[in-house]
Structures are given as C-alpha cells and as structure tokens.
C-alpha atoms as a PDB file:
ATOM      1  CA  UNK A   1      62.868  76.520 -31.047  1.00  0.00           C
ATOM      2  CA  UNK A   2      60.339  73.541 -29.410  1.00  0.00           C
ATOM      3  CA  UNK A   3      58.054  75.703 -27.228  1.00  0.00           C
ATOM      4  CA  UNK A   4      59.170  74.164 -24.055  1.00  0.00           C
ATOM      5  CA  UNK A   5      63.322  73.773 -25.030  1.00  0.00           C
ATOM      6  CA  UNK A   6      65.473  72.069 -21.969  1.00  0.00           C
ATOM      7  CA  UNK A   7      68.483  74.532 -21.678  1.00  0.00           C
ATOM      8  CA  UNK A   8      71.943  73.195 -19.966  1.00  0.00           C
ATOM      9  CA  UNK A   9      73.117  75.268 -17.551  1.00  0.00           C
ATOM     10  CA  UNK A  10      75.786  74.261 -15.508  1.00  0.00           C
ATOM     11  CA  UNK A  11      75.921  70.667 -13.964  1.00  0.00           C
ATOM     12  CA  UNK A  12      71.700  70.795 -13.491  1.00  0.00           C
ATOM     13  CA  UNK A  13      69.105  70.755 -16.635  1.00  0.00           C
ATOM     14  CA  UNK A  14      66.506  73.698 -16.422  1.00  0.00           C
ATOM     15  CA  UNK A  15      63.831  74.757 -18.716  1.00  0.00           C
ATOM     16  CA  UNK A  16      64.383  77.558 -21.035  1.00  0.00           C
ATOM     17  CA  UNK A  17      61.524  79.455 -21.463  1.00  0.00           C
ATOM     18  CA  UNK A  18      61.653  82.271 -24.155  1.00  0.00           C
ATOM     19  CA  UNK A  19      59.497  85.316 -24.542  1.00  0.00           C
ATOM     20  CA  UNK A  20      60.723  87.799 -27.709  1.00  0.00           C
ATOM     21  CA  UNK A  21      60.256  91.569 -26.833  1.00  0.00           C
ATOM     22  CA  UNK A  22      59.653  93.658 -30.202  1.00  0.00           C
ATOM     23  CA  UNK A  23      59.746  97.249 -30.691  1.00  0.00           C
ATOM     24  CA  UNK A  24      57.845  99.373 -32.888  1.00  0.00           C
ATOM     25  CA  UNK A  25      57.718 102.820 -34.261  1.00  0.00           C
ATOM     26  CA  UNK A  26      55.521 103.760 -37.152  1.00  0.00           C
ATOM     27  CA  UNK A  27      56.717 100.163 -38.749  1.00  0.00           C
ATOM     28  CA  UNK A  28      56.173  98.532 -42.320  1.00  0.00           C
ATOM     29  CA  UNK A  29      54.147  95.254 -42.161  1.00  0.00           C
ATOM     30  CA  UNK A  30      55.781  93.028 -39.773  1.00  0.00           C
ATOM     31  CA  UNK A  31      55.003  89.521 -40.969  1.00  0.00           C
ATOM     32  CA  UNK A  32      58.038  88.373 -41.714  1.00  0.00           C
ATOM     33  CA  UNK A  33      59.526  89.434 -38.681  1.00  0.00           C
ATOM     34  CA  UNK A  34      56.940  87.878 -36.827  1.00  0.00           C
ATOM     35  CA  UNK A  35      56.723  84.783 -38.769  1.00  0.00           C
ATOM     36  CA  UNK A  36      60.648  84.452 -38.502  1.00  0.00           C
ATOM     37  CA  UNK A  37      60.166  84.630 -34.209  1.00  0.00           C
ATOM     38  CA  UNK A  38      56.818  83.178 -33.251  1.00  0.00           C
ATOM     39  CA  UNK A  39      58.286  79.277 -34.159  1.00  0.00           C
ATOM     40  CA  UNK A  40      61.412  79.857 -32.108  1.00  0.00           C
ATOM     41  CA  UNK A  41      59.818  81.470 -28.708  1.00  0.00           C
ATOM     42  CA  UNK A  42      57.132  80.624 -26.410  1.00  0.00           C
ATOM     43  CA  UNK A  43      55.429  84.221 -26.886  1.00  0.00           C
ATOM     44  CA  UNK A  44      56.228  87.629 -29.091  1.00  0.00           C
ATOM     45  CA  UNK A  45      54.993  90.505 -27.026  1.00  0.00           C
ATOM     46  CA  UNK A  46      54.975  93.742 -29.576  1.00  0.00           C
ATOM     47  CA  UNK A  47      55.483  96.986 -27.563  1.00  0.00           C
ATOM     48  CA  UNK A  48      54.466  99.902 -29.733  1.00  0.00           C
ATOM     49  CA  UNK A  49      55.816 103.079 -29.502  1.00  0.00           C
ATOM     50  CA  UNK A  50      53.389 105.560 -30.283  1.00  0.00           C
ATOM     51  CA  UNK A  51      52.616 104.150 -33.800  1.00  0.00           C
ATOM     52  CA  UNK A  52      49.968 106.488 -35.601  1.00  0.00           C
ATOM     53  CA  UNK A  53      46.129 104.934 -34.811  1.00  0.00           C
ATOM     54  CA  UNK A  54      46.187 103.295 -38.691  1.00  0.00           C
ATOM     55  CA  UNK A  55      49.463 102.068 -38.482  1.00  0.00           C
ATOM     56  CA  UNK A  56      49.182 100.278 -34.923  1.00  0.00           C
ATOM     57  CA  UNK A  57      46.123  99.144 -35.851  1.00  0.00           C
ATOM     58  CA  UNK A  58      48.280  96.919 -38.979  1.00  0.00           C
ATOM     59  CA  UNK A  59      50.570  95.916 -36.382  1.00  0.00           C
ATOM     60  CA  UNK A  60      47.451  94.750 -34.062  1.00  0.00           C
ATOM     61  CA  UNK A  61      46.388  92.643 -37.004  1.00  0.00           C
ATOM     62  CA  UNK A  62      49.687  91.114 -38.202  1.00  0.00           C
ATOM     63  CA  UNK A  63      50.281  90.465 -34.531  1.00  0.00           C
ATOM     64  CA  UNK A  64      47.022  88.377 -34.288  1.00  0.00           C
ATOM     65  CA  UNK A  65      48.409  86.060 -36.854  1.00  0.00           C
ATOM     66  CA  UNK A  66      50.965  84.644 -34.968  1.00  0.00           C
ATOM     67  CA  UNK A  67      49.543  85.347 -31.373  1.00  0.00           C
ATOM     68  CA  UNK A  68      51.490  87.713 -30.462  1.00  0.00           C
ATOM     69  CA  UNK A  69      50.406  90.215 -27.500  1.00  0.00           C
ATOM     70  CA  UNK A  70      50.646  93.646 -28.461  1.00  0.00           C
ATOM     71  CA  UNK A  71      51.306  96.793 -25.862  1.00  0.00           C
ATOM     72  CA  UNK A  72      50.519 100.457 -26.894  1.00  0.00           C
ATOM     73  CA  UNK A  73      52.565 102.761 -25.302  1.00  0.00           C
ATOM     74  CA  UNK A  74      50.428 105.512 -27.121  1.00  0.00           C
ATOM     75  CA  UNK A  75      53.180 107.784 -26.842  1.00  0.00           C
ATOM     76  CA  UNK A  76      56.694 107.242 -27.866  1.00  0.00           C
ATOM     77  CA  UNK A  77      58.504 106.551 -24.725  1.00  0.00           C
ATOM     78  CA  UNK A  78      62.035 105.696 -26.446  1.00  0.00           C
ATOM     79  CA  UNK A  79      63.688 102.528 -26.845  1.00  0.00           C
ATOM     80  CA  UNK A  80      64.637 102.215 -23.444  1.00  0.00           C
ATOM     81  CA  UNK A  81      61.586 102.722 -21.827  1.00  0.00           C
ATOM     82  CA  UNK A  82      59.758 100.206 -24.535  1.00  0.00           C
ATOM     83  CA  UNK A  83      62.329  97.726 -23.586  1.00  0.00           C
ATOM     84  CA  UNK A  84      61.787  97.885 -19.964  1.00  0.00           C
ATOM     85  CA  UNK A  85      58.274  97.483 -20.318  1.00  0.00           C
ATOM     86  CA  UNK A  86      58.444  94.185 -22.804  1.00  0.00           C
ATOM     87  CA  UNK A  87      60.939  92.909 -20.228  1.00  0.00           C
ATOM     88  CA  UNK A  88      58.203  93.907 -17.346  1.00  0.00           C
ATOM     89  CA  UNK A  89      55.375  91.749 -19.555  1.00  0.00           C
ATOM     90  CA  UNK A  90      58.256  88.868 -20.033  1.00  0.00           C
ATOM     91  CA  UNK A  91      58.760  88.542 -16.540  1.00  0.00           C
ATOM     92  CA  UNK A  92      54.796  88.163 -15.312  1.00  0.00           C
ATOM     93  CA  UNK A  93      54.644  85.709 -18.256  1.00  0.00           C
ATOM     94  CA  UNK A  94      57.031  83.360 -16.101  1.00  0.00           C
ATOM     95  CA  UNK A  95      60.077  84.085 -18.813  1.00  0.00           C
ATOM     96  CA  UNK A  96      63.890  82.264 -18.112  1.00  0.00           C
ATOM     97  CA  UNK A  97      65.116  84.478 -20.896  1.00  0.00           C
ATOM     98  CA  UNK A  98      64.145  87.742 -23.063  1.00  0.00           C
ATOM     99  CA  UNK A  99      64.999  88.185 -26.562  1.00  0.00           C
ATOM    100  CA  UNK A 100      65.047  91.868 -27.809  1.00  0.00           C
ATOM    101  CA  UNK A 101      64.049  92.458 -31.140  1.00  0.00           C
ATOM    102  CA  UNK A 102      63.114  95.267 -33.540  1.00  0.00           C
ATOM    103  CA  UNK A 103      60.965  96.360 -36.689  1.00  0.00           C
ATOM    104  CA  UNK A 104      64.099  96.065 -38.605  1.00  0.00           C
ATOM    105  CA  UNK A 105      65.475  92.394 -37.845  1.00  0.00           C
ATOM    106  CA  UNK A 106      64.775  89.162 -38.920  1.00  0.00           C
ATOM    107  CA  UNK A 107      66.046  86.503 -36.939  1.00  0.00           C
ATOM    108  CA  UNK A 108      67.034  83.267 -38.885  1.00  0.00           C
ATOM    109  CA  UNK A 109      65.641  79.571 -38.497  1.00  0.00           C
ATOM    110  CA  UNK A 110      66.865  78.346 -35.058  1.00  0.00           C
ATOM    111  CA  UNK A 111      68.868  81.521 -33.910  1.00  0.00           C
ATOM    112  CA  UNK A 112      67.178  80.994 -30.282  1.00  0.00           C
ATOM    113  CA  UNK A 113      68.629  77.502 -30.038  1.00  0.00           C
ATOM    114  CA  UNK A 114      71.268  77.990 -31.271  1.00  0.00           C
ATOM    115  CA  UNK A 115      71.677  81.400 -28.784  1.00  0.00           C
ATOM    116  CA  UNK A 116      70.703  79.354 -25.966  1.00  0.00           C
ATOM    117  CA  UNK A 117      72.926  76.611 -26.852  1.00  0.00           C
ATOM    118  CA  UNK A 118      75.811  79.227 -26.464  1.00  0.00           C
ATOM    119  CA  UNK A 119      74.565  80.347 -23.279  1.00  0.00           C
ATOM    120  CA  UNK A 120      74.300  77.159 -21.896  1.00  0.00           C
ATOM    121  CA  UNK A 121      78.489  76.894 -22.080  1.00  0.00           C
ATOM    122  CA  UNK A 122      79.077  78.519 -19.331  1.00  0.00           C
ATOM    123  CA  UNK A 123      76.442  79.900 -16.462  1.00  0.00           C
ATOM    124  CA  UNK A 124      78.387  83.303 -15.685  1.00  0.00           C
ATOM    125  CA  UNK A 125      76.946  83.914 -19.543  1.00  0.00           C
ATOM    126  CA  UNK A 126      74.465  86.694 -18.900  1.00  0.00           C
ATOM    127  CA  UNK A 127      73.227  87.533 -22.413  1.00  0.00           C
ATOM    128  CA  UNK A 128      73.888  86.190 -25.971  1.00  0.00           C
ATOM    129  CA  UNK A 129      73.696  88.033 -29.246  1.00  0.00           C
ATOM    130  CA  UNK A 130      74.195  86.690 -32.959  1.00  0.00           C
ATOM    131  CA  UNK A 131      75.768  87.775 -36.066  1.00  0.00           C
ATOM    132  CA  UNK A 132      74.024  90.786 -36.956  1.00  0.00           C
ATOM    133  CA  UNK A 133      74.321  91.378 -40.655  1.00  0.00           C
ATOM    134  CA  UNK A 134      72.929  94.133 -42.279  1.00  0.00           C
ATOM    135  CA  UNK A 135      71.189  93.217 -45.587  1.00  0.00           C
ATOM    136  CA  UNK A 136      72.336  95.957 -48.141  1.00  0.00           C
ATOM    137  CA  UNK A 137      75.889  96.407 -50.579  1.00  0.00           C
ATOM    138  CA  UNK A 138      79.338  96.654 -48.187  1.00  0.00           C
ATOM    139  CA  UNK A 139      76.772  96.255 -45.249  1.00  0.00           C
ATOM    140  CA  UNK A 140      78.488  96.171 -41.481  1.00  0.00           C
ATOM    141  CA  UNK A 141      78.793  92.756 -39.145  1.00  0.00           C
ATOM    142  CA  UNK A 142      78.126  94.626 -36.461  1.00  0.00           C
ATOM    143  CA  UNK A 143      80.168  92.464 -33.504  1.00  0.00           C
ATOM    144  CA  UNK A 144      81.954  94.562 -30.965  1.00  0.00           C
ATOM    145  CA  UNK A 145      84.995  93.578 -29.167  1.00  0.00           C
ATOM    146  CA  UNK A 146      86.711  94.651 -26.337  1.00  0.00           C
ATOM    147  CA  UNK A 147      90.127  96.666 -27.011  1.00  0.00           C
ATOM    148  CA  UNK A 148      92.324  98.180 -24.933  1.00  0.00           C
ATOM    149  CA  UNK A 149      91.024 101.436 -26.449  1.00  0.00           C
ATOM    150  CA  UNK A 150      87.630 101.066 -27.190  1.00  0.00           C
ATOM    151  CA  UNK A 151      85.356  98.074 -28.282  1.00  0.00           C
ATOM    152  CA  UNK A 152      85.732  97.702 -32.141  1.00  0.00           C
ATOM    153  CA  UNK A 153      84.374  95.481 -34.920  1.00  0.00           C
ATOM    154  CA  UNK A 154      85.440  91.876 -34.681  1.00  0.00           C
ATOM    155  CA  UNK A 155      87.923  90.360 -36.865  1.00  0.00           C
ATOM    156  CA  UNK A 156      87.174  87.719 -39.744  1.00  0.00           C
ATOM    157  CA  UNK A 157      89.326  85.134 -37.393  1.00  0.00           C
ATOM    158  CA  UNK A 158      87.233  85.854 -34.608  1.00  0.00           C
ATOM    159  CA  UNK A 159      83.707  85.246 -36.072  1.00  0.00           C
ATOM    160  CA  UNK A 160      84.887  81.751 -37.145  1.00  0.00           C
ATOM    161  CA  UNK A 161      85.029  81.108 -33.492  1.00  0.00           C
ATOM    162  CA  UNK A 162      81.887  79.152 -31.341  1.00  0.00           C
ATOM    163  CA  UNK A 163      81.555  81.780 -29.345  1.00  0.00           C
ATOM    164  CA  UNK A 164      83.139  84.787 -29.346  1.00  0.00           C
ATOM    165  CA  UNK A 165      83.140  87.490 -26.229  1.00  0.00           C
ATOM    166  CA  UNK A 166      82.439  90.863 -26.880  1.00  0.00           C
ATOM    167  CA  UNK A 167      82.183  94.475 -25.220  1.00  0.00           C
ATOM    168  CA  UNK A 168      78.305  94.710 -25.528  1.00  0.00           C
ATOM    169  CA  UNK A 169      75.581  93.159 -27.434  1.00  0.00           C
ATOM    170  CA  UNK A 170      73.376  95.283 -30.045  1.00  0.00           C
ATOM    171  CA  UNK A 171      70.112  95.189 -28.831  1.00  0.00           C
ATOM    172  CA  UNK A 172      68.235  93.862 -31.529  1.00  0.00           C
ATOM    173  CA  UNK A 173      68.662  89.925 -31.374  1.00  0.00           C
ATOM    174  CA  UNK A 174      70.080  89.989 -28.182  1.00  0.00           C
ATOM    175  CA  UNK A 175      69.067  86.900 -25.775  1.00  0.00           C
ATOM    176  CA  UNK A 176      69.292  88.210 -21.953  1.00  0.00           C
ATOM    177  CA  UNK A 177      68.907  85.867 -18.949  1.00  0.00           C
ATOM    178  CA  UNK A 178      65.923  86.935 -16.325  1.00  0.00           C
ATOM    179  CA  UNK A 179      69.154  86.244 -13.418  1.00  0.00           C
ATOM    180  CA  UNK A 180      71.249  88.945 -15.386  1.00  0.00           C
ATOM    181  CA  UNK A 181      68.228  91.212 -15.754  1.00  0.00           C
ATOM    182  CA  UNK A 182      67.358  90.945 -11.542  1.00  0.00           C
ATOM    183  CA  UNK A 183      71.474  91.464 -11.065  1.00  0.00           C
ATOM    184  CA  UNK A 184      72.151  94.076 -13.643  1.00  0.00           C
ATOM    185  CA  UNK A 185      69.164  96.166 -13.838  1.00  0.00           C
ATOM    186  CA  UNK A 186      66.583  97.107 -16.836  1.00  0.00           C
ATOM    187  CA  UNK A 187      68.029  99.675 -19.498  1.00  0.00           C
ATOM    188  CA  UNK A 188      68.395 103.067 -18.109  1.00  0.00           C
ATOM    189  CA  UNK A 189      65.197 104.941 -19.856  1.00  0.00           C
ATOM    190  CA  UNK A 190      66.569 108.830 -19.494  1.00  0.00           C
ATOM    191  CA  UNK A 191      68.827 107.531 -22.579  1.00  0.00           C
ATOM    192  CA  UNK A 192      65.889 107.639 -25.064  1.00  0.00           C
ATOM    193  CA  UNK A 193      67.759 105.867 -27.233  1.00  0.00           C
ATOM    194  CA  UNK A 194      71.533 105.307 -28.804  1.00  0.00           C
ATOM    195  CA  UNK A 195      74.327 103.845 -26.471  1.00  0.00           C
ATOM    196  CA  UNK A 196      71.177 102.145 -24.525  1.00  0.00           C
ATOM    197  CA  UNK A 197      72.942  98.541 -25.499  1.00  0.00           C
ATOM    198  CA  UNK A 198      76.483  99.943 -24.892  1.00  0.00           C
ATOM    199  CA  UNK A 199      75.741 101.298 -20.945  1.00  0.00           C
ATOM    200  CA  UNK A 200      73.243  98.052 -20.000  1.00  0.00           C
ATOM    201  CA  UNK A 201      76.709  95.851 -21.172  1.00  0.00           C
ATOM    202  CA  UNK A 202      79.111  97.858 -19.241  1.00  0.00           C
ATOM    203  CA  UNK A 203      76.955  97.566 -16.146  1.00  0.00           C
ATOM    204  CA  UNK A 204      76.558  93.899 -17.491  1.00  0.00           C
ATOM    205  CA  UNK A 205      80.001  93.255 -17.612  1.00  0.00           C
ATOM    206  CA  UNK A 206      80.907  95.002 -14.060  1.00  0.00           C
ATOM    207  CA  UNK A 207      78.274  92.938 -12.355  1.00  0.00           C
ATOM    208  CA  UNK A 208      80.542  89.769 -13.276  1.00  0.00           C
ATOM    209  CA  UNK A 209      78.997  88.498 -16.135  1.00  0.00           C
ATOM    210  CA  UNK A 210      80.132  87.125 -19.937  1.00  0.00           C
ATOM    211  CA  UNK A 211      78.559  88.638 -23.370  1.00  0.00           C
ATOM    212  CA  UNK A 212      78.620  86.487 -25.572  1.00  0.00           C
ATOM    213  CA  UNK A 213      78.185  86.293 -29.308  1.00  0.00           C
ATOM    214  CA  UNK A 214      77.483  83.300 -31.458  1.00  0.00           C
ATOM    215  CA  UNK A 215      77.971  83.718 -35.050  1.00  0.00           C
ATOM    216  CA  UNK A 216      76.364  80.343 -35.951  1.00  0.00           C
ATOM    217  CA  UNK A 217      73.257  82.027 -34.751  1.00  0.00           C
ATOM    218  CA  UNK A 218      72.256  84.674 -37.697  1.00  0.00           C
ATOM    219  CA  UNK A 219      70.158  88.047 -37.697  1.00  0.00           C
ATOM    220  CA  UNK A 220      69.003  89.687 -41.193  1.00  0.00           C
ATOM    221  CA  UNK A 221      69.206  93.481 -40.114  1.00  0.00           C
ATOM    222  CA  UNK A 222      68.580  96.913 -41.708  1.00  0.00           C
ATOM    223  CA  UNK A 223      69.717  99.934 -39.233  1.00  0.00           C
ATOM    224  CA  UNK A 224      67.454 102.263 -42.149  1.00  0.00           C
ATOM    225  CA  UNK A 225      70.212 104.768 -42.091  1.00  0.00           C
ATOM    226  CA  UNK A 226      72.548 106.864 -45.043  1.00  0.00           C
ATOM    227  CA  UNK A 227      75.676 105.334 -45.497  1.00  0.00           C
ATOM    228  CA  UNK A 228      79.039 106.657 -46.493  1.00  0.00           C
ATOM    229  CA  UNK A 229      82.356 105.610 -46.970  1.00  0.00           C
ATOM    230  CA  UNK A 230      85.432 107.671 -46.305  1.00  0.00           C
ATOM    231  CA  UNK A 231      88.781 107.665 -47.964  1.00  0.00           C
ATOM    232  CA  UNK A 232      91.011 105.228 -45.886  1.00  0.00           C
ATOM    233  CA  UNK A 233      88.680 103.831 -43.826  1.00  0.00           C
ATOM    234  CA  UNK A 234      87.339 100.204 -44.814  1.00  0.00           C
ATOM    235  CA  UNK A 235      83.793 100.437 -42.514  1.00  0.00           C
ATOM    236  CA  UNK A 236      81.368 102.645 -43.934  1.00  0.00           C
ATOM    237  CA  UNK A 237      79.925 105.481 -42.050  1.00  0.00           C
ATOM    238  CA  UNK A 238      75.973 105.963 -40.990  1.00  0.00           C
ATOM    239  CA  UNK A 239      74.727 109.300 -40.858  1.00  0.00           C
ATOM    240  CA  UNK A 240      71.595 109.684 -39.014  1.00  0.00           C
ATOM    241  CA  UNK A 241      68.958 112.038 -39.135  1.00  0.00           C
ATOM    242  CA  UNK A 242      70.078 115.192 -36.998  1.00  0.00           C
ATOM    243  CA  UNK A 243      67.591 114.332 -33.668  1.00  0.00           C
ATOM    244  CA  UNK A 244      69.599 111.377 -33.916  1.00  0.00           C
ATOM    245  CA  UNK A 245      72.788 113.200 -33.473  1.00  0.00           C
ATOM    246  CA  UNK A 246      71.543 115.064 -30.188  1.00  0.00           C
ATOM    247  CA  UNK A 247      70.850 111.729 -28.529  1.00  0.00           C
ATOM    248  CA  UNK A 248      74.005 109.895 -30.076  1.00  0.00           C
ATOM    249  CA  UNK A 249      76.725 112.792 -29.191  1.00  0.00           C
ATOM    250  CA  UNK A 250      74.760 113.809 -25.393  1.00  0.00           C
ATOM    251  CA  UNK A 251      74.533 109.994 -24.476  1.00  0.00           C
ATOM    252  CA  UNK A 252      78.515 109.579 -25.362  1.00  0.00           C
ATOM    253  CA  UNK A 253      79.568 112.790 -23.210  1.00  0.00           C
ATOM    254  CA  UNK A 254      77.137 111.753 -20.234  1.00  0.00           C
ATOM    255  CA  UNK A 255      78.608 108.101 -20.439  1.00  0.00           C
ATOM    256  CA  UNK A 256      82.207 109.384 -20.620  1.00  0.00           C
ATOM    257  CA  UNK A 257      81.629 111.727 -18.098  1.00  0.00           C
ATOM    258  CA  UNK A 258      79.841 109.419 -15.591  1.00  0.00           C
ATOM    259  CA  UNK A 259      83.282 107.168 -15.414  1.00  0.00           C
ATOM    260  CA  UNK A 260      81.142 103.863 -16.436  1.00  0.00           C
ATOM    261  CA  UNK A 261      83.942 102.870 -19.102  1.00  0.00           C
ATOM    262  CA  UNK A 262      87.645 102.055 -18.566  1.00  0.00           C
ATOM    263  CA  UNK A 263      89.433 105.407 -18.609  1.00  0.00           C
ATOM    264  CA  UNK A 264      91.214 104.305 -22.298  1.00  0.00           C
ATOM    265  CA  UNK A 265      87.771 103.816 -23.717  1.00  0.00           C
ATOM    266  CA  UNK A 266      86.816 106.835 -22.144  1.00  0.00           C
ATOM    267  CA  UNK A 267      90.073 108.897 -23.897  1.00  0.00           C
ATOM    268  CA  UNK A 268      88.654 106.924 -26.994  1.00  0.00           C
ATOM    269  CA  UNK A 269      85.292 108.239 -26.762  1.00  0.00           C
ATOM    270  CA  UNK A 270      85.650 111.952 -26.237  1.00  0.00           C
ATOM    271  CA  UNK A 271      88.243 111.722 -29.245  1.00  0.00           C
ATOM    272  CA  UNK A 272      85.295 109.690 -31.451  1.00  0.00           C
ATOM    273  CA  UNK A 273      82.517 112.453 -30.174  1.00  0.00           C
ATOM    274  CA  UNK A 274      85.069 115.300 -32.118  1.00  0.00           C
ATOM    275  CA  UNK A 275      85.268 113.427 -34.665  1.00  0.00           C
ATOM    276  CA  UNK A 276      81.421 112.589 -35.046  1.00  0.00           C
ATOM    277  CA  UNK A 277      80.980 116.246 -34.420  1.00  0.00           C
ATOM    278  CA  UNK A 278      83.082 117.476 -37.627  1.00  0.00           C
ATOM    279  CA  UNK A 279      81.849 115.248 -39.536  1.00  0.00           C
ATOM    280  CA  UNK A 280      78.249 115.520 -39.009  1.00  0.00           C
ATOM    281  CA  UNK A 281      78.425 119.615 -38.968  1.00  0.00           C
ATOM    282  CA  UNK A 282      80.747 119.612 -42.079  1.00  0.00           C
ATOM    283  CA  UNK A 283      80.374 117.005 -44.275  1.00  0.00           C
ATOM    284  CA  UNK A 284      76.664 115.542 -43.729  1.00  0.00           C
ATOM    285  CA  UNK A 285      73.796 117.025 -45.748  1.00  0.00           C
ATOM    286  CA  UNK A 286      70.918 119.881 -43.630  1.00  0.00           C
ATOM    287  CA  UNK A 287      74.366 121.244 -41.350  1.00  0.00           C
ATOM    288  CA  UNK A 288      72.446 123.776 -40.351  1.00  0.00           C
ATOM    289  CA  UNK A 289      69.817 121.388 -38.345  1.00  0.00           C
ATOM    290  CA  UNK A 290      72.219 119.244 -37.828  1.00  0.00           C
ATOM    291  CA  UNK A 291      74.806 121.648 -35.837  1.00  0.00           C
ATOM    292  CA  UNK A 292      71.945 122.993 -34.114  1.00  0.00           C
ATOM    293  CA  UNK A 293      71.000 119.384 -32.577  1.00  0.00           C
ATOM    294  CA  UNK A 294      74.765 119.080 -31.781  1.00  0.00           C
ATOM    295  CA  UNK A 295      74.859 122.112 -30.137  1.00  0.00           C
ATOM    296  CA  UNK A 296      72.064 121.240 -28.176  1.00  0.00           C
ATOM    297  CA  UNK A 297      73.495 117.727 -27.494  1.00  0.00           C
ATOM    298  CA  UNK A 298      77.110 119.055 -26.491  1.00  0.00           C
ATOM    299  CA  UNK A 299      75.421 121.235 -23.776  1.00  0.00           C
ATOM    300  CA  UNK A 300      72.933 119.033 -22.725  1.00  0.00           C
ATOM    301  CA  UNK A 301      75.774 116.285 -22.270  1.00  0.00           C
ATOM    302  CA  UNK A 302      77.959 118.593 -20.091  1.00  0.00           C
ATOM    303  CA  UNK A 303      74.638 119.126 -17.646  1.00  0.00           C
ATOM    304  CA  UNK A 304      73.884 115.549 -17.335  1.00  0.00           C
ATOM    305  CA  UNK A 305      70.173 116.297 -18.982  1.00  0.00           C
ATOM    306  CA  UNK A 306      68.673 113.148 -20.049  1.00  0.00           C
ATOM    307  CA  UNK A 307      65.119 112.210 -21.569  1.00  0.00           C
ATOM    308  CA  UNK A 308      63.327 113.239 -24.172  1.00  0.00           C
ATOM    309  CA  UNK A 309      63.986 116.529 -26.423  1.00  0.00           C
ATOM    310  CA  UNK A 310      60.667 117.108 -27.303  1.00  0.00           C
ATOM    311  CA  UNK A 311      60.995 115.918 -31.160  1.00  0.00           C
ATOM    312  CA  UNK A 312      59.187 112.879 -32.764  1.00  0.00           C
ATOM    313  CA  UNK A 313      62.413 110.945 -34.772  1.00  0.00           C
END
C-alpha cells in the first residue's frame, strides 16, 4: 500500500492510515514477514511476548531493517493482552485501521489495499480478513461462515465471491477499523489465547457491524501444529500441544456458558468440546498430560477461571 492510501468510505473520501500489530513468541527470523508488511502499512509495531533475551534481541535487529518499533512485554502476557497493547501503540500513532499479524503469516503483495478496498464497500464493515491459506500438503482455507449451527468453513462457491461475510475473522491478517475497536472493545485478555478472534467477532457482530472476508486479498500461513485426518471427514484435524488443550476446551465452556453465541451454536459447541475431549484423551499422542490439562480445563471452564495457568506454551 502507498503510505498515505485515500480509503472510500461511504459518500465522503478519508485517509486510511494503517499501522500492522505483530506478535511474537520465541520466533524464527522474521524478515520475510516483515519485508512482506512494512511496503503495505504506514508502521509495523512488533509486540514481543516474552521472547528469551537472544532471541528478542534477533527480532530487535530484523525489526530495525524495516523500521519497525518493537515492544517487550518481557513476560508472556498471551495473545490477547499483546494484541491490546499493539492496538494501544496503533492508536497514539494516529492509526484509521489496525492490522493483526503473527510470527507465522505472510501477507501477500497488496493484501492491505486490497482489504481496505473491501472495507470501503460498505461503512457498517468493521473489520476485514483475507484468505488465509496454510502453506503445507491438504492445508485448511481457514474462512468461517455463519450457519445456523455453528460457523463452518466456507464453500468453494463462496470464496469466488468479492466479498464474502463470515462469523469471525482469524486474527492473523485481520484489518480492524479504530471506530469498531472504540464501539466493540479490545480483545478480552483473561482468554490467554484460543477463541480470542471468535468472542471479539461475536461482540463485533452484536454491536451492528459486518466481517468481512476478501479472498482476492491473500495470507501465506502456518498454524505450526500436528495434523491428522480422520476417516470420513474431508478437513484435517490439528492437535495441539496439551497446554493448548486447557485454554482451547476452558475458553469454549466459558463462552458457551456466558450465552455470547446463538443458543444453536451454543448446542453446537458443547457437542464439539465432547468431541475434542475424546479425541484428544484417546487418540492424540502424551494422553496422560493431555487428560490432565483437560481435566484442568473442564473444571476451570465450569468456574468461570480465566488467565494464565502458570505454564510457558
């Protein structure tokens, strides 16, 4: 994107200006990531979570390269937190928009215009995400569309659309406006992380406004877990790491149980979290840890306890 890119919104022309929020966590070099973002946005703040000293000092130097401001957390607060304070930095910078990234995307040439292009459609638009695609063998689009059940992967038909509304935008890639932010509220930190995209779109989506996704606009992304596939189901499976599966199966009770989704979706969750339960104790490799961390998440769920466990992930 120009650095200073006029953005249509409604009947009036306003300036866009951009300012990329990426997270990090103990990350590989980050060149390309930052090379890929730095042409397209007006400034890359890097929010580092807790990196080891030698590590964040490699992201403090790749960072320089592209002059990108870097903030160390020097503790890792989760991706929520690190989100809300990227968005904090955004906002004293002057930002019209955020774009949320991580160590683990790569956005494609123009993928801020050509977000911003889609969010100029139509002002009610509060954020925009692109076609996420991961970059491995029977890799996921990972596009999520409203049901009357649940919000599931988006058909073939519907990618080929302009834009295409959806249930909630994966955070990685996703362009928010500063107006949505002020209305809807920053992520809700006591997640940690997992479901932190889902629950800021449901509140998104209650407050009145569109998510939108624009498949013209592409991001290269690796979500670094295990995959499986099942017999008779055509999406593989990803099998985190068992710390993983305490936040991911106490963040889908708590949300269930907090009446934030349509009551179907919230049927279709609690039948999901048995499912993701069995398999995860049964079939996934280290049970043992891993029915431990359920146990813990199950409980911890039914209390409403949020934050941190206590474990590095």
């Amino acid at each position: 994107m120009s650095k200073h890119m006029l953005h249509q919104a409604g009947p009036a022309t306003v300036r866009a200006h951009v300012v990329a929020v990426l997270i990090s966590y103990n990350p590989g070099p980050l060149g390309e990531q930052l090379a890929a973002l730095a042409p397209q946005v007006e400034r890359v703040v890097v929010v580092d979570n807790g990196s080891r000293a030698d590590v964040l000092a490699r992201v403090q130097e790749a960072a320089a390269s592209y002059d990108a401001e870097v903030v160390a957390l020097g503790q890792n607060a989760g991706i929520a937190a690190a989100t809300n304070v990227g968005i904090e930095r955004a906002r004293e910078l002057g930002t019209t928009h955020v774009l949320l990234s991580d160590q683990d995307s790569v956005a494609a040439p123009n993928m801020v215009d050509t977000l911003l292009a889609g969010m100029a459609t139509d002002p009610a638009i509060g954020a925009a995400g692109p076609l996420p695609a991961e970059d491995r063998e029977g890799g996921d689009e990972l596009v999520y569309v409203a049901r009357a059940w649940a919000p599931k992967r988006a058909y073939p038909e519907e990618l080929a659309q302009p834009i295409l509304d959806v249930a909630f935008l994966i955070a990685s890639g996703c362009l928010i406006s500063m107006d949505a932010l002020r209305r809807v509220g920053l992520m809700r930190s006591q997640m940690f992380i997992d479901h932190v995209d889902l629950e800021w779109g449901l509140r998104a989506r209650a407050a009145g406004f569109r998510l939108v996704c624009v498949p013209a606009a592409r991001l290269h992304h690796s979500l670094g877990d295990d995959v499986v596939m099942l017999p008779g189901r055509a999406q593989p499976v990803h099998v985190h790491g068992p710390i993983r599966n305490y936040y991911i199966l106490r963040n889908t009770i708590i949300m269930v149980r907090r009446g934030i989704m349509p009551w179907r979706w919230r049927v279709r969750y609690t039948w999901w979290a048995g499912k993701y339960v069995a398999f995860n104790a049964l079939l996934a490799g280290r049970g043992k840890e891993r029915r431990h961390m359920l146990r813990r998440g199950l409980g911890d769920g039914f209390r409403g306890r949020l934050g941190r466990i206590g474990h590095e992930f």
